[in-house]
PDB file of N, CA and C in Angstrom:
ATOM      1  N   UNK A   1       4.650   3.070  -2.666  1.00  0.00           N
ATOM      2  CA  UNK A   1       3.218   2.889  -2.646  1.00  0.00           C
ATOM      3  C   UNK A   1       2.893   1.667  -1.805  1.00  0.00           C
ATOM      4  N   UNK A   2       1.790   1.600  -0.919  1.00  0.00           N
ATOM      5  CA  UNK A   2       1.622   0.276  -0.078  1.00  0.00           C
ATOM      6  C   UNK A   2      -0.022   0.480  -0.158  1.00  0.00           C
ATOM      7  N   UNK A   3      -0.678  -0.561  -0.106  1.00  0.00           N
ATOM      8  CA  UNK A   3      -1.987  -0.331  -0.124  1.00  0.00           C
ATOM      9  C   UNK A   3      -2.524  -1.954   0.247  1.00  0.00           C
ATOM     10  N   UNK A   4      -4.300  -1.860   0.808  1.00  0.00           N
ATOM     11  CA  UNK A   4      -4.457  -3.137   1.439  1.00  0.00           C
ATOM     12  C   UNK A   4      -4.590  -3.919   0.047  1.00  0.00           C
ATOM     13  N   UNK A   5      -4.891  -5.127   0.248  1.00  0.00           N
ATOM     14  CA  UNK A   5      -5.114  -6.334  -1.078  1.00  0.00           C
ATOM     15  C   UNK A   5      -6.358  -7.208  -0.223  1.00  0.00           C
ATOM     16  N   UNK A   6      -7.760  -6.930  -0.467  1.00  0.00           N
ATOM     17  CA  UNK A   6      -8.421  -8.401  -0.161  1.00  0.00           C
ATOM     18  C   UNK A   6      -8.147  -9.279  -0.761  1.00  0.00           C
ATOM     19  N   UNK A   7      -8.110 -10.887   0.197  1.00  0.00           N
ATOM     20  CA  UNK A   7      -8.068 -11.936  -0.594  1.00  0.00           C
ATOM     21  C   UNK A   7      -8.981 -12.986   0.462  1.00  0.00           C
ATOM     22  N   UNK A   8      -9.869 -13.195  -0.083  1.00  0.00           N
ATOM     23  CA  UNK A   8     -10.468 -14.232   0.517  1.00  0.00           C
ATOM     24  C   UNK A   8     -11.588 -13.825   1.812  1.00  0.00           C
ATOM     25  N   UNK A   9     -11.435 -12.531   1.981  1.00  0.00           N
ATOM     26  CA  UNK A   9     -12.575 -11.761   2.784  1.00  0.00           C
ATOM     27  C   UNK A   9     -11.090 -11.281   4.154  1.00  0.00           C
ATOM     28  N   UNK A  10      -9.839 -11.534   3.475  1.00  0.00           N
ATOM     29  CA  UNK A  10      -8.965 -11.213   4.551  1.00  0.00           C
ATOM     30  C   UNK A  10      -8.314  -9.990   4.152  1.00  0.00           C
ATOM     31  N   UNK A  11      -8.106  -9.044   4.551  1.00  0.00           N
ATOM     32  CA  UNK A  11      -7.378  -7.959   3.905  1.00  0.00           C
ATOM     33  C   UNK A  11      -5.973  -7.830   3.950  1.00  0.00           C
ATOM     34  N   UNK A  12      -5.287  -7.730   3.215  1.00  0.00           N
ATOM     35  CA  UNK A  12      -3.814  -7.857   3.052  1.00  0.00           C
ATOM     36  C   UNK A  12      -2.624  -6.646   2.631  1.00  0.00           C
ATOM     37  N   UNK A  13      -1.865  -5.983   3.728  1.00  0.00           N
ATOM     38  CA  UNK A  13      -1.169  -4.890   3.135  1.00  0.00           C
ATOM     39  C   UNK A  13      -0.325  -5.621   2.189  1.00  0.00           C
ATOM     40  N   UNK A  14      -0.306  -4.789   1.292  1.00  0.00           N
ATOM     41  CA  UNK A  14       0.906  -5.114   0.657  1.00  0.00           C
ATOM     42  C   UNK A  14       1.544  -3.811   0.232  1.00  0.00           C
ATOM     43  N   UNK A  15       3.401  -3.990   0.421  1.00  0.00           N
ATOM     44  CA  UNK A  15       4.040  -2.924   0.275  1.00  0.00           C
ATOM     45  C   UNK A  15       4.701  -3.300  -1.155  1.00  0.00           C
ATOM     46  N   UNK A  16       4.794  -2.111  -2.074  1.00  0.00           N
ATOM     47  CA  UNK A  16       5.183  -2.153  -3.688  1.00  0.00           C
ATOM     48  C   UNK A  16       6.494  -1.377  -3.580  1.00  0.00           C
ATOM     49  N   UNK A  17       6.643  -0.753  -2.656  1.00  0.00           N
ATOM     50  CA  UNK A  17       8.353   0.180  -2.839  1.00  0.00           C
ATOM     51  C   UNK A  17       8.746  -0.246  -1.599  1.00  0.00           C
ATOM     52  N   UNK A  18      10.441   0.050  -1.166  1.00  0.00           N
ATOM     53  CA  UNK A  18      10.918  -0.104   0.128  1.00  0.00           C
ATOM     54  C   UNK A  18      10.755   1.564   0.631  1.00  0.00           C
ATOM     55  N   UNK A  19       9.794   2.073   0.535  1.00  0.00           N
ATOM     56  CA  UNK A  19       9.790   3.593   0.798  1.00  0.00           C
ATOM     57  C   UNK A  19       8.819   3.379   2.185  1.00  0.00           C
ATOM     58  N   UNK A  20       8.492   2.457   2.377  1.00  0.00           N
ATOM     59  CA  UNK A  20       7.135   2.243   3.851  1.00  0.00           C
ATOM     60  C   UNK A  20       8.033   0.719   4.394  1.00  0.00           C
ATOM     61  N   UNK A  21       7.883   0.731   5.615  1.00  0.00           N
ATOM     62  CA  UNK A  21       7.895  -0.484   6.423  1.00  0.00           C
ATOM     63  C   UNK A  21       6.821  -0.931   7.168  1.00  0.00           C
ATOM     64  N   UNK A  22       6.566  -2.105   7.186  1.00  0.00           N
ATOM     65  CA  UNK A  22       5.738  -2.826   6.904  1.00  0.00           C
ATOM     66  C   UNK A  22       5.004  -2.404   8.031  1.00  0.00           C
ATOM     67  N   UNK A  23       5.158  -2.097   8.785  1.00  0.00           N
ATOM     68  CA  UNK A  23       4.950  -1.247  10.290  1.00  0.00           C
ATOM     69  C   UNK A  23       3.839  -0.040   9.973  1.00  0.00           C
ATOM     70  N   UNK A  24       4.446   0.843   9.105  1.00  0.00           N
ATOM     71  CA  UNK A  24       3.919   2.117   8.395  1.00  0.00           C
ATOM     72  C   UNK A  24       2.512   1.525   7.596  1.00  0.00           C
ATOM     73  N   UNK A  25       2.558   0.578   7.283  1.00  0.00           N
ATOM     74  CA  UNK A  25       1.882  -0.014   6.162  1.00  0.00           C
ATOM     75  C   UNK A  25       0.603  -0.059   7.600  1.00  0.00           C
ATOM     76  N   UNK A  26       0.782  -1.129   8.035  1.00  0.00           N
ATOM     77  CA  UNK A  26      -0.053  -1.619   9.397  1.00  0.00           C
ATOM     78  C   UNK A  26      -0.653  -0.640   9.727  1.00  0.00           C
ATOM     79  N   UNK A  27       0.142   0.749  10.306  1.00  0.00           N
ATOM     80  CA  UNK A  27      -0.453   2.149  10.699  1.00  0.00           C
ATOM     81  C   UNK A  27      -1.562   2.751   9.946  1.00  0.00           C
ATOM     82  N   UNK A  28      -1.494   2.326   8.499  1.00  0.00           N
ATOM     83  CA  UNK A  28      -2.554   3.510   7.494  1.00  0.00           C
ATOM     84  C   UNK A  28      -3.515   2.540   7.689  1.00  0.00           C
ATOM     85  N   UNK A  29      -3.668   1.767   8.033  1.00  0.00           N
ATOM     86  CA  UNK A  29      -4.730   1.122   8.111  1.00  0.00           C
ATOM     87  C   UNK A  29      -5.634   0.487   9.527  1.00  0.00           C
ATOM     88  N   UNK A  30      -6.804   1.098   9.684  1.00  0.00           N
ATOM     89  CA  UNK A  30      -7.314   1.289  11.032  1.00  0.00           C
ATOM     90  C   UNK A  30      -7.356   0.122  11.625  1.00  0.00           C
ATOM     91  N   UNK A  31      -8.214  -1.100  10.725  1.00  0.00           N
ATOM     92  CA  UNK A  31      -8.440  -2.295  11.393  1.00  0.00           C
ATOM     93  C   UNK A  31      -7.278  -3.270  11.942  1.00  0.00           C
ATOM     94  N   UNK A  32      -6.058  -2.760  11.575  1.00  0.00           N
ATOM     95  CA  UNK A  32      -5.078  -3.234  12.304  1.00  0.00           C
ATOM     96  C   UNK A  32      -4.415  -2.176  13.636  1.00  0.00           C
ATOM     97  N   UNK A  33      -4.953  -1.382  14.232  1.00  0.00           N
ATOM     98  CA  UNK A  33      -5.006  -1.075  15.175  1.00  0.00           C
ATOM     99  C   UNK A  33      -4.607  -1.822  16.515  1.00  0.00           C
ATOM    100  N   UNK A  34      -5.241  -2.591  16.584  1.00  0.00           N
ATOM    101  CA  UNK A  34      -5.073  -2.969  17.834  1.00  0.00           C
ATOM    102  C   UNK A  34      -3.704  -4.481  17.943  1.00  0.00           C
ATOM    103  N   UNK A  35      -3.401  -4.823  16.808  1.00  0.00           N
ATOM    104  CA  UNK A  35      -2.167  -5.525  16.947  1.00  0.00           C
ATOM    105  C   UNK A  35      -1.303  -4.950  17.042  1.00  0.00           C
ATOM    106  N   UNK A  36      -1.181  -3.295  16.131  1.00  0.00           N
ATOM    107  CA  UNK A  36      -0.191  -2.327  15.992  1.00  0.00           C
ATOM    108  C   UNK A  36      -0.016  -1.826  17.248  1.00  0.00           C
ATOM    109  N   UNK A  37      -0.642  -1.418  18.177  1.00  0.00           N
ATOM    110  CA  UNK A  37      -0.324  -1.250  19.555  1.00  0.00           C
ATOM    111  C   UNK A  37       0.304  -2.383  20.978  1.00  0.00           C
ATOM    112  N   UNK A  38       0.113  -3.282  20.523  1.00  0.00           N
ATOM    113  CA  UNK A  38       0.514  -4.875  21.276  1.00  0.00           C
ATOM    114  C   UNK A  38       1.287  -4.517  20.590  1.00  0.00           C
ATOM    115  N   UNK A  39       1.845  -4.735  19.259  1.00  0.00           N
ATOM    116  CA  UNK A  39       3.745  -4.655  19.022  1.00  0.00           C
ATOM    117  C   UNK A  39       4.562  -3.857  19.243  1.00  0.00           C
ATOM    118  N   UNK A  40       4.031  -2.224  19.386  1.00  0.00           N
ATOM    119  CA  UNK A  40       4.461  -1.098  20.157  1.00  0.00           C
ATOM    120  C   UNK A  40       4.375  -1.724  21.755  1.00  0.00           C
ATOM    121  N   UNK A  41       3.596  -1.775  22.477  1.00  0.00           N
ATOM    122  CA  UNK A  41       3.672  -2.159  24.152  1.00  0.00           C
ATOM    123  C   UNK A  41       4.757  -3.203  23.870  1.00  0.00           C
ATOM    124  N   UNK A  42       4.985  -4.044  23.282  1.00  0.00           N
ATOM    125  CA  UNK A  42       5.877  -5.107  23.440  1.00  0.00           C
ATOM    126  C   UNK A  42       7.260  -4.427  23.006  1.00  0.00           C
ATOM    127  N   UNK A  43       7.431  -3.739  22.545  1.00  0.00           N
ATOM    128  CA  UNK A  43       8.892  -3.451  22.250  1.00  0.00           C
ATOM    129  C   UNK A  43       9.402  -3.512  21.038  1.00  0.00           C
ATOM    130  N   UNK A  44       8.838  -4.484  19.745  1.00  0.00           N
ATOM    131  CA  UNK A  44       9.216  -5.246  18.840  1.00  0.00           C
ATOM    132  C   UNK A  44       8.968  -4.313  17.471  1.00  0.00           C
ATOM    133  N   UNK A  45       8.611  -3.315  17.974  1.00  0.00           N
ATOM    134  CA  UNK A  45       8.032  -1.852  16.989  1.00  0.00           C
ATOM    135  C   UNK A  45       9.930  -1.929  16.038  1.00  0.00           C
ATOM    136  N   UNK A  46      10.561  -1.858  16.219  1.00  0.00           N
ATOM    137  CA  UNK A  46      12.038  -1.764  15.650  1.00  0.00           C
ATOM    138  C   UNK A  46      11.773  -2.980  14.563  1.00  0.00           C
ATOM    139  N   UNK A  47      11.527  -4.374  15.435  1.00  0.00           N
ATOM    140  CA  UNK A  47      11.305  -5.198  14.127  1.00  0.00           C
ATOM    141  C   UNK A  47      10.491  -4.827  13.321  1.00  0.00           C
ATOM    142  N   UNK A  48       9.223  -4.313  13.164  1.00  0.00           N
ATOM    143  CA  UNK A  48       8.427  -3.925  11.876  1.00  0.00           C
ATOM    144  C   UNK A  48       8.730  -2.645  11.251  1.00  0.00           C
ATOM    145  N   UNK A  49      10.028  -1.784  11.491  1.00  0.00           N
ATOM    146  CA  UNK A  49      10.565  -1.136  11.011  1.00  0.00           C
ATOM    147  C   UNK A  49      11.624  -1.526  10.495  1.00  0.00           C
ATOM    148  N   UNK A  50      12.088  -2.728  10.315  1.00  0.00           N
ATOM    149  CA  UNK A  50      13.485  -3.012  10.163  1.00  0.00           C
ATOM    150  C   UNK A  50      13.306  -2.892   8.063  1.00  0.00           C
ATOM    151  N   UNK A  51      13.858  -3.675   7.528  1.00  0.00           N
ATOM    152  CA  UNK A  51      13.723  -3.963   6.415  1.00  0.00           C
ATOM    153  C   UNK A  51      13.201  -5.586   5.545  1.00  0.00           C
ATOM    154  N   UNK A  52      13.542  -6.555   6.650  1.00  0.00           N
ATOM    155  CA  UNK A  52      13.198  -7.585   6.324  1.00  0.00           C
ATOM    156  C   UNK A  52      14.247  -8.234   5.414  1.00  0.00           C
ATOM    157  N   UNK A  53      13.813  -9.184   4.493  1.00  0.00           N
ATOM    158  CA  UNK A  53      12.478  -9.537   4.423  1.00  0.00           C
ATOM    159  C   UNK A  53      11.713 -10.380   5.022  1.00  0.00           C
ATOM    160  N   UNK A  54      10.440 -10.478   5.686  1.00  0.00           N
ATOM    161  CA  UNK A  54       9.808 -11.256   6.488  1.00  0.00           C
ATOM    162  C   UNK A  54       8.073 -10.844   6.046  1.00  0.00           C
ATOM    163  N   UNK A  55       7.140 -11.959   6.678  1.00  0.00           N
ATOM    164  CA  UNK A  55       5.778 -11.775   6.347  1.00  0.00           C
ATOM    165  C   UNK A  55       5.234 -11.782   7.694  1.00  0.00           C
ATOM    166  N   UNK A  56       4.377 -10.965   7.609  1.00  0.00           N
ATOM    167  CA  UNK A  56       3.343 -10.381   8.962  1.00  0.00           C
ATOM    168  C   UNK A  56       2.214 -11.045   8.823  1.00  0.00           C
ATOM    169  N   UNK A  57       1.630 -12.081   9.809  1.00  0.00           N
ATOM    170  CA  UNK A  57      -0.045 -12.392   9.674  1.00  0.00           C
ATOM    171  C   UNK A  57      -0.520 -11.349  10.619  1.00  0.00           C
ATOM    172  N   UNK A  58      -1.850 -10.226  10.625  1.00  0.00           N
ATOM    173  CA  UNK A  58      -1.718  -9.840  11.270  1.00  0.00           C
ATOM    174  C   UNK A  58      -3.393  -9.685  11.109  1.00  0.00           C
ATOM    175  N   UNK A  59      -3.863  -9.838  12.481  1.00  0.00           N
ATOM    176  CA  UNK A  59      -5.301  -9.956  13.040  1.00  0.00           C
ATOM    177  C   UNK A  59      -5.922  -9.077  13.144  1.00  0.00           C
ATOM    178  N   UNK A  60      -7.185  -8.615  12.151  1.00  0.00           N
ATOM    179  CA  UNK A  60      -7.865  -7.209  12.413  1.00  0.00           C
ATOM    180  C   UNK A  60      -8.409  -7.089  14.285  1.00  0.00           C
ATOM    181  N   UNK A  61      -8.933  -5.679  14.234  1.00  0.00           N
ATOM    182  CA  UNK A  61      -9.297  -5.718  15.568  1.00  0.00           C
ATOM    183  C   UNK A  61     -10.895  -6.763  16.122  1.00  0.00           C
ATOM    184  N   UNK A  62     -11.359  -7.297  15.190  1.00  0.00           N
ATOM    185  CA  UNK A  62     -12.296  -8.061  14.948  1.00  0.00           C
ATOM    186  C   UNK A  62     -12.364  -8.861  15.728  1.00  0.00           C
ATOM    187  N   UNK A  63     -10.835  -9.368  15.229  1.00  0.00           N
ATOM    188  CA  UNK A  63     -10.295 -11.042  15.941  1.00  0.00           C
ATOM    189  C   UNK A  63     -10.411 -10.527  18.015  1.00  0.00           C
ATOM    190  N   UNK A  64      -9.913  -9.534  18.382  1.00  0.00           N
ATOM    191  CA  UNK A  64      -9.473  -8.995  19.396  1.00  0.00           C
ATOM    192  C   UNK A  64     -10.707  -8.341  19.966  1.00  0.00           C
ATOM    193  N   UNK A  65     -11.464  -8.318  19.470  1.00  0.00           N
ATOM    194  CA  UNK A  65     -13.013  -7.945  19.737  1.00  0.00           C
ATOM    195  C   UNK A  65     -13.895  -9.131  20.082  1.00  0.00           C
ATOM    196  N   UNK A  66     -13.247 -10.547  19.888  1.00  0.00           N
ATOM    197  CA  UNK A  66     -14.152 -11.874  20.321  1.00  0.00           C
ATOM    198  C   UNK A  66     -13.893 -11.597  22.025  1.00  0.00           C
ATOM    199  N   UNK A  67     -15.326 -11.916  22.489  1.00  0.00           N
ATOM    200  CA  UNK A  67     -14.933 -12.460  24.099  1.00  0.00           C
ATOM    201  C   UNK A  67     -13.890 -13.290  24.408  1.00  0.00           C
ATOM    202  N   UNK A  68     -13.788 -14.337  23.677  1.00  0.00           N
ATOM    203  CA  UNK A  68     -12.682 -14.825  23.979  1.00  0.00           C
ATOM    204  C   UNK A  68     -11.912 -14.549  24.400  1.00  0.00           C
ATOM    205  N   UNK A  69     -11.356 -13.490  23.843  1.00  0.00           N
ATOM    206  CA  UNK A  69      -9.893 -12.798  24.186  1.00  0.00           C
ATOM    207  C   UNK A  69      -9.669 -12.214  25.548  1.00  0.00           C
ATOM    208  N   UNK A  70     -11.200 -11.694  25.977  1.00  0.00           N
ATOM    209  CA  UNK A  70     -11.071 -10.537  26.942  1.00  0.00           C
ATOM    210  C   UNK A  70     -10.709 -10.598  28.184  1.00  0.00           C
ATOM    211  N   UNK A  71      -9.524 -12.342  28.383  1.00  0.00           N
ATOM    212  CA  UNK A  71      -8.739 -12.008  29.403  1.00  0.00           C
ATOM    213  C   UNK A  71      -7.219 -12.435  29.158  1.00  0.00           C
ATOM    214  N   UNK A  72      -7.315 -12.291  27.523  1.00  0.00           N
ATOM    215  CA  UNK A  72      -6.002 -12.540  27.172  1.00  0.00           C
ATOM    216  C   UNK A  72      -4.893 -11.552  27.446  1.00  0.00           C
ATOM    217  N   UNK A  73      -5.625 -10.091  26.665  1.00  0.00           N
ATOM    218  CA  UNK A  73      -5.182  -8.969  26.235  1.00  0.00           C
ATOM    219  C   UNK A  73      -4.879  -8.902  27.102  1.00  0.00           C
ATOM    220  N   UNK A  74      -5.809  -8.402  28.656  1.00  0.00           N
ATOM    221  CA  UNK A  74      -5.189  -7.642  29.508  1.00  0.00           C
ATOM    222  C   UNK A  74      -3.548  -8.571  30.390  1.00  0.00           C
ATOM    223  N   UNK A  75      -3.980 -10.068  29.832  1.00  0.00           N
ATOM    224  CA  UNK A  75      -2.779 -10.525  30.634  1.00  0.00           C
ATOM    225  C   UNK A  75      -1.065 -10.677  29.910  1.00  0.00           C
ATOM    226  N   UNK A  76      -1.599 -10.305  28.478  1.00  0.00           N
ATOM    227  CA  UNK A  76      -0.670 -10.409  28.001  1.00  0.00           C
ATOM    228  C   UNK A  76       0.193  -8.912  28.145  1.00  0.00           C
ATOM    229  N   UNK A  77      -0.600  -8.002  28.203  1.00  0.00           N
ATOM    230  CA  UNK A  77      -0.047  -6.822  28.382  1.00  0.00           C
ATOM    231  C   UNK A  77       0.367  -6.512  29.366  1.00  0.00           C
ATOM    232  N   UNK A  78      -0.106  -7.547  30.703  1.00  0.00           N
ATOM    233  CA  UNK A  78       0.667  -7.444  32.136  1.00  0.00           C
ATOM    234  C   UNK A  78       2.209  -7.937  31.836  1.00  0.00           C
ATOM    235  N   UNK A  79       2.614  -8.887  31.251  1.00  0.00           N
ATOM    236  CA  UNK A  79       3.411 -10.110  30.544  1.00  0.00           C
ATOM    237  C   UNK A  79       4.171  -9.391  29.362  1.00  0.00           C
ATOM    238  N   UNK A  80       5.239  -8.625  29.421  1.00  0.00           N
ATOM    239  CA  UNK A  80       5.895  -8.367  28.004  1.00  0.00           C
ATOM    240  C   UNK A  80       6.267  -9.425  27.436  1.00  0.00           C
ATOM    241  N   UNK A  81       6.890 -10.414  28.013  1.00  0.00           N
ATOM    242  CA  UNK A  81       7.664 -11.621  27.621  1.00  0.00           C
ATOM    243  C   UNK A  81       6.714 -12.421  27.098  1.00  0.00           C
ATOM    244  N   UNK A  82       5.428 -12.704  27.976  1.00  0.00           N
ATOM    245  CA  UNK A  82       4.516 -13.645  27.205  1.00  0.00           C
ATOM    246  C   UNK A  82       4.068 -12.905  25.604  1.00  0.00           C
ATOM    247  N   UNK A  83       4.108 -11.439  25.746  1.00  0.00           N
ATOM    248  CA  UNK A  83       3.450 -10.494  24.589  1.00  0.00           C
ATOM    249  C   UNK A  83       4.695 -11.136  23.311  1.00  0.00           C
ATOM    250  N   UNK A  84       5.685 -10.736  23.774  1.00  0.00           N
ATOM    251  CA  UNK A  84       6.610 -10.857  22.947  1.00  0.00           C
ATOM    252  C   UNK A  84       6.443 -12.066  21.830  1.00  0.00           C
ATOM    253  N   UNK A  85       6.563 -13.113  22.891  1.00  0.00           N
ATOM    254  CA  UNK A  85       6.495 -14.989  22.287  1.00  0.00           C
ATOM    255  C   UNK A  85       5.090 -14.679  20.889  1.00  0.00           C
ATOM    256  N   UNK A  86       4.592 -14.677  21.970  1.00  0.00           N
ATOM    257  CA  UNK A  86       2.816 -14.281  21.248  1.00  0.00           C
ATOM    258  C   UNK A  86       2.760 -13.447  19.607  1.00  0.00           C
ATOM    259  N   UNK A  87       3.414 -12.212  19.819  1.00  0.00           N
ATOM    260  CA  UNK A  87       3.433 -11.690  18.712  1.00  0.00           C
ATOM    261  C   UNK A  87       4.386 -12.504  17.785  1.00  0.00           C
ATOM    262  N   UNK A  88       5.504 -12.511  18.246  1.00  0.00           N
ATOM    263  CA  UNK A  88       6.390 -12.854  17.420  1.00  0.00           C
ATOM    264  C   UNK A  88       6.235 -14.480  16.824  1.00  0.00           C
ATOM    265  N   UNK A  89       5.252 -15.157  16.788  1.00  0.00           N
ATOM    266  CA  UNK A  89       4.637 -16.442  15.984  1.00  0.00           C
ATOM    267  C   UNK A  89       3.739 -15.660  14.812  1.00  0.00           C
ATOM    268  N   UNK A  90       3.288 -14.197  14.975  1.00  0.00           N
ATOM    269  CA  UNK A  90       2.778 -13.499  13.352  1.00  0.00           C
ATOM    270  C   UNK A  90       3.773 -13.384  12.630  1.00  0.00           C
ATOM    271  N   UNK A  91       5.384 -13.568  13.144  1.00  0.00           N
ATOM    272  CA  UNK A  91       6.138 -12.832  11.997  1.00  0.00           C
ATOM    273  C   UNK A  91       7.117 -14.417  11.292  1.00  0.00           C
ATOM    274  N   UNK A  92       7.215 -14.238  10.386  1.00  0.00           N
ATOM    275  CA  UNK A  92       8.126 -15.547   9.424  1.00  0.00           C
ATOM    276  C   UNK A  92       8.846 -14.967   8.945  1.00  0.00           C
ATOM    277  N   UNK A  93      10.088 -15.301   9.153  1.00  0.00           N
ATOM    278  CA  UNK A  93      11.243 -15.057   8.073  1.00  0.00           C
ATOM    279  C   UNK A  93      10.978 -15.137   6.480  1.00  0.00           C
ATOM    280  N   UNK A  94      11.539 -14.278   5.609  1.00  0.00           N
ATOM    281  CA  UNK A  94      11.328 -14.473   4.499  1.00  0.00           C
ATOM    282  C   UNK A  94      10.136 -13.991   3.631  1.00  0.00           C
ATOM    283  N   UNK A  95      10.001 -14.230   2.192  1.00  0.00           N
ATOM    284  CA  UNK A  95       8.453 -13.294   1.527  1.00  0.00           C
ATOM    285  C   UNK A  95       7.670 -14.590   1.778  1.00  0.00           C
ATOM    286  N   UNK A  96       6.523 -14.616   2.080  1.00  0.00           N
ATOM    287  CA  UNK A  96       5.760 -15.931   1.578  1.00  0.00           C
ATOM    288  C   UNK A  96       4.798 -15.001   1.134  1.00  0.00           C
ATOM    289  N   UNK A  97       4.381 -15.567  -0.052  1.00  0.00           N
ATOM    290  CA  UNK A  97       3.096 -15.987  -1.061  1.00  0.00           C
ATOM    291  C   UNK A  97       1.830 -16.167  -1.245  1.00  0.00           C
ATOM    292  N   UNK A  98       0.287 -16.315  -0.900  1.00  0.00           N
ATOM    293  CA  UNK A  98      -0.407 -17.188  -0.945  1.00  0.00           C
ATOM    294  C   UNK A  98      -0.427 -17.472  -2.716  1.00  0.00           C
TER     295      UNK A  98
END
C-alpha cells in the first residue's frame, strides 16, 4: 500500500509495504510529474527503483511552474550531467523522519 501524507501543506508519499518503489509511488501521483520525468531523462530511474533505503524530497510541478525556472529546465535537460548533480541533492541516504 503507498499513498500521499499531507504535512504542512506539503504532500508526502509514503510507502507502507516493499511491494512499490518509491519511483512507482512518485508515478500514482500527478503533481509529481514533472520531477518524475527529469529522473527518467537523467538516467537515475534505476535508482528510484532500487530498494533503498533512502528519502526523496521531491518538488510538485508547482515548484517547476515558477518563471524562475523557465531557463533552468530546458538547460538542464540539454546537460545530463548537470541533471544528474541536480537531482541527485533530492535523494539522502537512509529513512529520515520529519
Amino acid at each position: 500500500e503507498a499513498y500521499a501524507e499531507e504535512m504542512g501543506g506539503i504532500l508526502c508519499p509514503v510507502v507502507t509495504t516493499e511491494t512499490l518503489t518509491i519511483l512507482e509511488v512518485c508515478q500514482m501521483e500527478p503533481i509529481f510529474s514533472t520531477f518524475v520525468s527529469l529522473f527518467v531523462a537523467s538516467g537515475l530511474a534505476e535508482l528510484l527503483s532500487s530498494t533503498g533505503p533512502f528519502t526523496l524530497f521531491v518538488p510538485t510541478n508547482d515548484v517547476f511552474a515558477n518563471p524562475l525556472y523557465d531557463d533552468v529546465i530546458p538547460f538542464l535537460n540539454s546537460d545530463v550531467d548537470a541533471l544528474r548533480d541536480v537531482l541527485l541533492y533530492h535523494v539522502v541516504n537512509g529513512t529520515i523522519l520529519s
